[in-house]
Protein backbone atom coordinates (compact mmCIF):
# COMPACT_ATOMS: atom_id res chain seq x y z
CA UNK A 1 -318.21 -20.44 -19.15
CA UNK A 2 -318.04 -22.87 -22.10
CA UNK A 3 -316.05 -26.07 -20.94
CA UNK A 4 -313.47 -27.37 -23.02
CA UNK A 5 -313.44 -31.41 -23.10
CA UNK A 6 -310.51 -33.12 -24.56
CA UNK A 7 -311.66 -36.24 -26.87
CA UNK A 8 -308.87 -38.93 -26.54
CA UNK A 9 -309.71 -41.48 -28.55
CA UNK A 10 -306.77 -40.64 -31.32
CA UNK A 11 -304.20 -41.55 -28.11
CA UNK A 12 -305.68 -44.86 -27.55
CA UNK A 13 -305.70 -45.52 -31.66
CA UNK A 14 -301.99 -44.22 -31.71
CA UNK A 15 -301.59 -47.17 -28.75
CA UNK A 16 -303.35 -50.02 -30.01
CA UNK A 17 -301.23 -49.45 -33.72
CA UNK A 18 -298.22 -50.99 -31.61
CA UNK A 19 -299.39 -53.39 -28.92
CA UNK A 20 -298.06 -52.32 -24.70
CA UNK A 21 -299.31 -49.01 -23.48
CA UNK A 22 -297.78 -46.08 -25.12
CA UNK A 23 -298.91 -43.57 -25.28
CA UNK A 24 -300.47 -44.22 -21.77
CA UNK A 25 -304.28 -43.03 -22.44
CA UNK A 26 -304.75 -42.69 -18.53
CA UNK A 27 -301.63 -40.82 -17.98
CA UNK A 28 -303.10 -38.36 -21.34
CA UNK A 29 -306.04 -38.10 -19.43
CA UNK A 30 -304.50 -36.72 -16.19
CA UNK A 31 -302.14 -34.69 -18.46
CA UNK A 32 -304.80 -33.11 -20.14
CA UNK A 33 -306.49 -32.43 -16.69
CA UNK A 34 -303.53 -30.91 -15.26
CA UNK A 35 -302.95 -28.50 -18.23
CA UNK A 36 -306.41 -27.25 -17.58
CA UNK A 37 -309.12 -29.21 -19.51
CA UNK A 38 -311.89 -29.53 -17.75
CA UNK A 39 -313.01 -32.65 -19.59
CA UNK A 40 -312.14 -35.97 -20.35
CA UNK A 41 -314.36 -37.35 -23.21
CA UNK A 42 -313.91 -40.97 -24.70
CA UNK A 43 -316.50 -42.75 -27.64
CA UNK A 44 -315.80 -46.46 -27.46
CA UNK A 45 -316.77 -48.45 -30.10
CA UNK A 46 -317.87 -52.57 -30.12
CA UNK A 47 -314.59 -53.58 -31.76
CA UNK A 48 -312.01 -51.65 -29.48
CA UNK A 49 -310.03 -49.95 -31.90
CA UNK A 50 -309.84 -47.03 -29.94
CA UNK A 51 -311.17 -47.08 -26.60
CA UNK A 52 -311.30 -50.23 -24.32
CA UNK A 53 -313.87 -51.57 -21.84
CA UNK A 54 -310.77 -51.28 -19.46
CA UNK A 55 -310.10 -47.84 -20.70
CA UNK A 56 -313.10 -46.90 -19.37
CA UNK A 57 -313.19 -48.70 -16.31
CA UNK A 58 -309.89 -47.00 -15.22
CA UNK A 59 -310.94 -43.60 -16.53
CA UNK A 60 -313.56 -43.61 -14.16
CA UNK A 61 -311.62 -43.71 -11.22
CA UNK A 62 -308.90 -41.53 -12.34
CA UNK A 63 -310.92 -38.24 -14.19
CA UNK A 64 -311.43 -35.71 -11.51
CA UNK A 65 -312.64 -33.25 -13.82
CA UNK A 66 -316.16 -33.85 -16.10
CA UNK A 67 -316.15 -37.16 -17.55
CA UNK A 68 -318.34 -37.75 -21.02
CA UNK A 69 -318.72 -41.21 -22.92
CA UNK A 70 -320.15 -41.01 -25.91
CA UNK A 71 -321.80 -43.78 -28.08
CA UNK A 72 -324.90 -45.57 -29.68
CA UNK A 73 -326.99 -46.90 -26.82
CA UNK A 74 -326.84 -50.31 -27.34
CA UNK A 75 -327.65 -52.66 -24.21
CA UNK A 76 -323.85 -53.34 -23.60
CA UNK A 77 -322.98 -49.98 -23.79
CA UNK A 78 -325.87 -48.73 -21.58
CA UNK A 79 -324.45 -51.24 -19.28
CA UNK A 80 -321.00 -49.68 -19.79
CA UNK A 81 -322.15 -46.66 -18.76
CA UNK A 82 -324.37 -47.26 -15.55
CA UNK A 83 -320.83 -49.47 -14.46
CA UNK A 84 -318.78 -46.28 -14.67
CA UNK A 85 -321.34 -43.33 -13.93
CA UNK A 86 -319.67 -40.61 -15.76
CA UNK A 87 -320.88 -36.62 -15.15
CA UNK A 88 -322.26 -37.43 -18.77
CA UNK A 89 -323.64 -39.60 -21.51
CA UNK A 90 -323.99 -38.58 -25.07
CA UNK A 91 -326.07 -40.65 -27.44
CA UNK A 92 -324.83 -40.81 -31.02
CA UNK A 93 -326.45 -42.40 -33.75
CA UNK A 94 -322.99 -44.59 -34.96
CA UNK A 95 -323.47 -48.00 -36.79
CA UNK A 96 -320.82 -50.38 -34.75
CA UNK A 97 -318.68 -50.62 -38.07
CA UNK A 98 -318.95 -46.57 -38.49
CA UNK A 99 -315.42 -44.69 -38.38
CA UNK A 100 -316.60 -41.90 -37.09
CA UNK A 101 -319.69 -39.70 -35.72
CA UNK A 102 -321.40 -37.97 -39.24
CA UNK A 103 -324.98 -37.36 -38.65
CA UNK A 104 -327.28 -36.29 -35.66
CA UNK A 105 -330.43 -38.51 -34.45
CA UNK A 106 -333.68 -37.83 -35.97
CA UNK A 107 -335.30 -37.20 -32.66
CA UNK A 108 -338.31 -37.14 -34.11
CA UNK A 109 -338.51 -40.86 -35.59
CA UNK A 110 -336.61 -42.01 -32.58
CA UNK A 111 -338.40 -40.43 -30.05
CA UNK A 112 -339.89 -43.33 -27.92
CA UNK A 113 -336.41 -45.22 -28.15
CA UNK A 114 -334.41 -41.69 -26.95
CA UNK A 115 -337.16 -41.19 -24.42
CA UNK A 116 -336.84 -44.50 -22.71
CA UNK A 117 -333.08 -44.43 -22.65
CA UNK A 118 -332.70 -41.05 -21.62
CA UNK A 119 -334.90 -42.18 -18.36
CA UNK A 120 -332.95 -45.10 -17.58
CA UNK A 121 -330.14 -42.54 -17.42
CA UNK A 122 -332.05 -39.94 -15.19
CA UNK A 123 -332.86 -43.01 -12.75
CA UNK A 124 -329.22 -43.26 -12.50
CA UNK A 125 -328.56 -39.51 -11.99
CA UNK A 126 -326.21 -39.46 -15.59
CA UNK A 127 -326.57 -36.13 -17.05
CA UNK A 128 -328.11 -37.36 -20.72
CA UNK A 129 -326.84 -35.09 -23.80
CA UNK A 130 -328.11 -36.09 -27.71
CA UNK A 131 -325.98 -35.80 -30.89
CA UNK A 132 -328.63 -33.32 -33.37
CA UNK A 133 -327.99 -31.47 -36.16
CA UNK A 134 -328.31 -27.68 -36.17
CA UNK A 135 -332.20 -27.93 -36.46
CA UNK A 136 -334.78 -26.53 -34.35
CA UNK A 137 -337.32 -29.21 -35.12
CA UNK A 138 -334.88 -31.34 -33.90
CA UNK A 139 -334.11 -29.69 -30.42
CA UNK A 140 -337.63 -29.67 -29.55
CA UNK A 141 -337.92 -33.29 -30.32
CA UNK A 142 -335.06 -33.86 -28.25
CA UNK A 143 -336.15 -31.38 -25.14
CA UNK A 144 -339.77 -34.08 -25.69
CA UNK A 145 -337.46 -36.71 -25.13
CA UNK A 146 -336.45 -35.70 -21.52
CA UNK A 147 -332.63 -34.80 -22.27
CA UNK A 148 -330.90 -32.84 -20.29
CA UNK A 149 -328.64 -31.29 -23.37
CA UNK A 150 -328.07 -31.36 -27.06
CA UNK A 151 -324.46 -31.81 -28.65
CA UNK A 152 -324.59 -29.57 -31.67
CA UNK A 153 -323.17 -31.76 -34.73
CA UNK A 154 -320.63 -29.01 -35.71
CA UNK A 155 -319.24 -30.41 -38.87
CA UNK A 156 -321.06 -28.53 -41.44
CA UNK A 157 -320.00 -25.35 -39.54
CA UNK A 158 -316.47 -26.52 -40.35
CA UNK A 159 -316.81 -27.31 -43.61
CA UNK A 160 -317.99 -23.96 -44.79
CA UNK A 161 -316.60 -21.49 -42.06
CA UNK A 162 -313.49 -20.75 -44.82
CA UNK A 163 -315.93 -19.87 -47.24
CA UNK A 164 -318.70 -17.96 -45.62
CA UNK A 165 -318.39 -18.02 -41.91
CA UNK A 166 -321.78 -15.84 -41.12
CA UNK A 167 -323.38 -18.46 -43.73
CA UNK A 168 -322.03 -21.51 -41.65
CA UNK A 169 -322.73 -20.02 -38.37
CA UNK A 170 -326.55 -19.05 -39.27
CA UNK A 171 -328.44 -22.22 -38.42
CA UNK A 172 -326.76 -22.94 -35.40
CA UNK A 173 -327.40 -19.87 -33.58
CA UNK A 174 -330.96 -20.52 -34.83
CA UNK A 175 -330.79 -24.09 -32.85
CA UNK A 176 -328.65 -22.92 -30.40
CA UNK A 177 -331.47 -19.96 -29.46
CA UNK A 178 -334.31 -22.82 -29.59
CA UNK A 179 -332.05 -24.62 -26.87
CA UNK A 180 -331.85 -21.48 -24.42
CA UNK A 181 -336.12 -20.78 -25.25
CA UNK A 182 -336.74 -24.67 -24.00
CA UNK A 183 -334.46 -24.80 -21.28
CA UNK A 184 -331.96 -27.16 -22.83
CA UNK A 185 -328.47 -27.41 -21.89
CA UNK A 186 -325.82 -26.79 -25.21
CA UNK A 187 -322.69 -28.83 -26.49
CA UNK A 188 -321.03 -28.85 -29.67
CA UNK A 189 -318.44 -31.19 -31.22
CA UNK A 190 -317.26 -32.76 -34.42
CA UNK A 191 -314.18 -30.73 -36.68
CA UNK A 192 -313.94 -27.94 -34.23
CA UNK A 193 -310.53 -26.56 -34.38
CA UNK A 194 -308.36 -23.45 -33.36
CA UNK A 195 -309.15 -21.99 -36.87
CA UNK A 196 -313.16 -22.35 -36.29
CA UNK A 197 -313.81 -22.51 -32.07
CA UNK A 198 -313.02 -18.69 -31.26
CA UNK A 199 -315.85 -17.47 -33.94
CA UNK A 200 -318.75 -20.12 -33.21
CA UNK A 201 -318.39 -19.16 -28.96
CA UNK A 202 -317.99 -15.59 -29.46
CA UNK A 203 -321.42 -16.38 -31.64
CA UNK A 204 -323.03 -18.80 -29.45
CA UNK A 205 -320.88 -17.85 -25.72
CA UNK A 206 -323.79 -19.71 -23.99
CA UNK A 207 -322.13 -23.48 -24.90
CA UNK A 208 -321.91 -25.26 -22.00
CA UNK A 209 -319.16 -27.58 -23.49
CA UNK A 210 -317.35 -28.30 -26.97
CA UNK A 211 -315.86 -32.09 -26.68
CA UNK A 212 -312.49 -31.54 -29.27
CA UNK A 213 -310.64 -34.96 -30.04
CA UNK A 214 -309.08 -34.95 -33.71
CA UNK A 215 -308.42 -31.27 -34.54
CA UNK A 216 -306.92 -31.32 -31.03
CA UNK A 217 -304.26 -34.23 -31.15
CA UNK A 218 -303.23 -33.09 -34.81
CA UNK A 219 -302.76 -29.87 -33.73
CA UNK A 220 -300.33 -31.19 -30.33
CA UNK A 221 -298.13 -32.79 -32.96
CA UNK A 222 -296.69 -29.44 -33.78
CA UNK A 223 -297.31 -27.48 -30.57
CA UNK A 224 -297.07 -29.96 -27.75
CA UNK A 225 -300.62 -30.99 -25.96
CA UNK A 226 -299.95 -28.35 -22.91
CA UNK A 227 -299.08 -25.68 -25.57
CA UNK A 228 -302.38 -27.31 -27.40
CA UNK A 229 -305.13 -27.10 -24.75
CA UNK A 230 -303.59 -23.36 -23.11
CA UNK A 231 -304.46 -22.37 -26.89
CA UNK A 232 -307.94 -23.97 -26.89
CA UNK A 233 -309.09 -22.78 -23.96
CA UNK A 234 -307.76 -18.95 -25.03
CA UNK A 235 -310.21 -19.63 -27.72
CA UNK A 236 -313.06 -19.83 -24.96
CA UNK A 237 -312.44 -16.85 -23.88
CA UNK A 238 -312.76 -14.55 -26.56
């Protein structure tokens, strides 16, 4: 079963526009719990603009589901992370100032720096997932680095699934069959929406997890979040 995990960063940017606490990103969180999400995922960045330190700190007692917080390993966020002990960690390769995710790690170039922080995490029983693209060089560079998954970087399989979807698909099953052959655990995130999500699982229906944040709140706007995620999850099934 491929987990759906609901990104909610865009609530706690739609929050911090105004000032006070609406929307309330906790209460989101349980929402999107209770409509059957079986992840919360948040990516908080140094300067706040989305995600708090106190978001987090609250999220961690509240998700009851799979929580995932994403972000460059930096020393404060490492910290951040061993403070709230979420199901998950996924290492992205952001600059602080970046506005969002666009690239994977080169695992290979980064391997003793990925290798030592993806121990420190297995010392503190955190599952450890790293942000590749859809290369199989890169999987086994990551699998070398003691990971316990890979988040596919899905974005160029969203840019050109209107225009040739086997095309788009291609080099991801290619990675995503690498990931099976070394025993690596599979996620996939960035531009997934309902137009794209139904084709890459019923392509790749060994995902463990897609983590869905903007695609997902755009979408609510028009169909309501329950509505939203019922939808999303439908898409996992096919």
């Amino acid at each position: 079963m491929t987990r759906l995990s609901v990104n909610i960063n865009k609530i706690a940017t739609l929050r911090n526009a105004r000032g006070g606490n609406n929307p309330d990103v906790i209460k989101v969180a349980q929402d999107c719990e209770r409509f059957g999400a079986q992840g919360i995922t948040v990516h908080p960045r140094p300067d706040e603009r989305h995600i708090r330190r106190s978001d987090v700190d609250a999220l961690c007692q509240i998700v009851t589901t799979e929580f995932n917080i994403e972000g460059y390993p930096s020393a404060d966020f490492l910290s951040l992370v061993e403070k709230a002990h979420p199901a998950q960690v996924t290492f992205v390769p952001d600059a602080p100032d970046q506005l969002t995710s666009n690239h994977g790690w080169d695992a290979i170039a980064h391997k003793d720096f990925l290798t030592t922080i993806c121990t420190r995490m297995r010392n503190n029983n955190i599952r450890t997932s790293i942000f590749i693209g859809a290369d199989v060089r890169q999987v086994e560079a990551a699998k070398a680095c003691g990971c316990d998954r890979v988040e596919l970087y899905t974005e160029p399989y969203a840019a050109n699934y209107a225009t040739n979807r086997e095309a788009a698909i291609a080099p991801f099953v290619k990675a995503a069959e690498r990931c099976r052959e070394v025993g690596l655990g599979l996620n996939a995130g960035h531009d997934l929406s309902l137009q794209n999500l139904a084709y890459l699982h019923q392509q790749i229906p060994w995902i463990d997890e897609v983590s869905i944040g903007h695609a997902l709140i755009c979408e609510a706007l028009y169909l309501g979040l329950e509505e939203t995620i019922h939808r999303y999850l439908q898409q996992l099934k096919s």
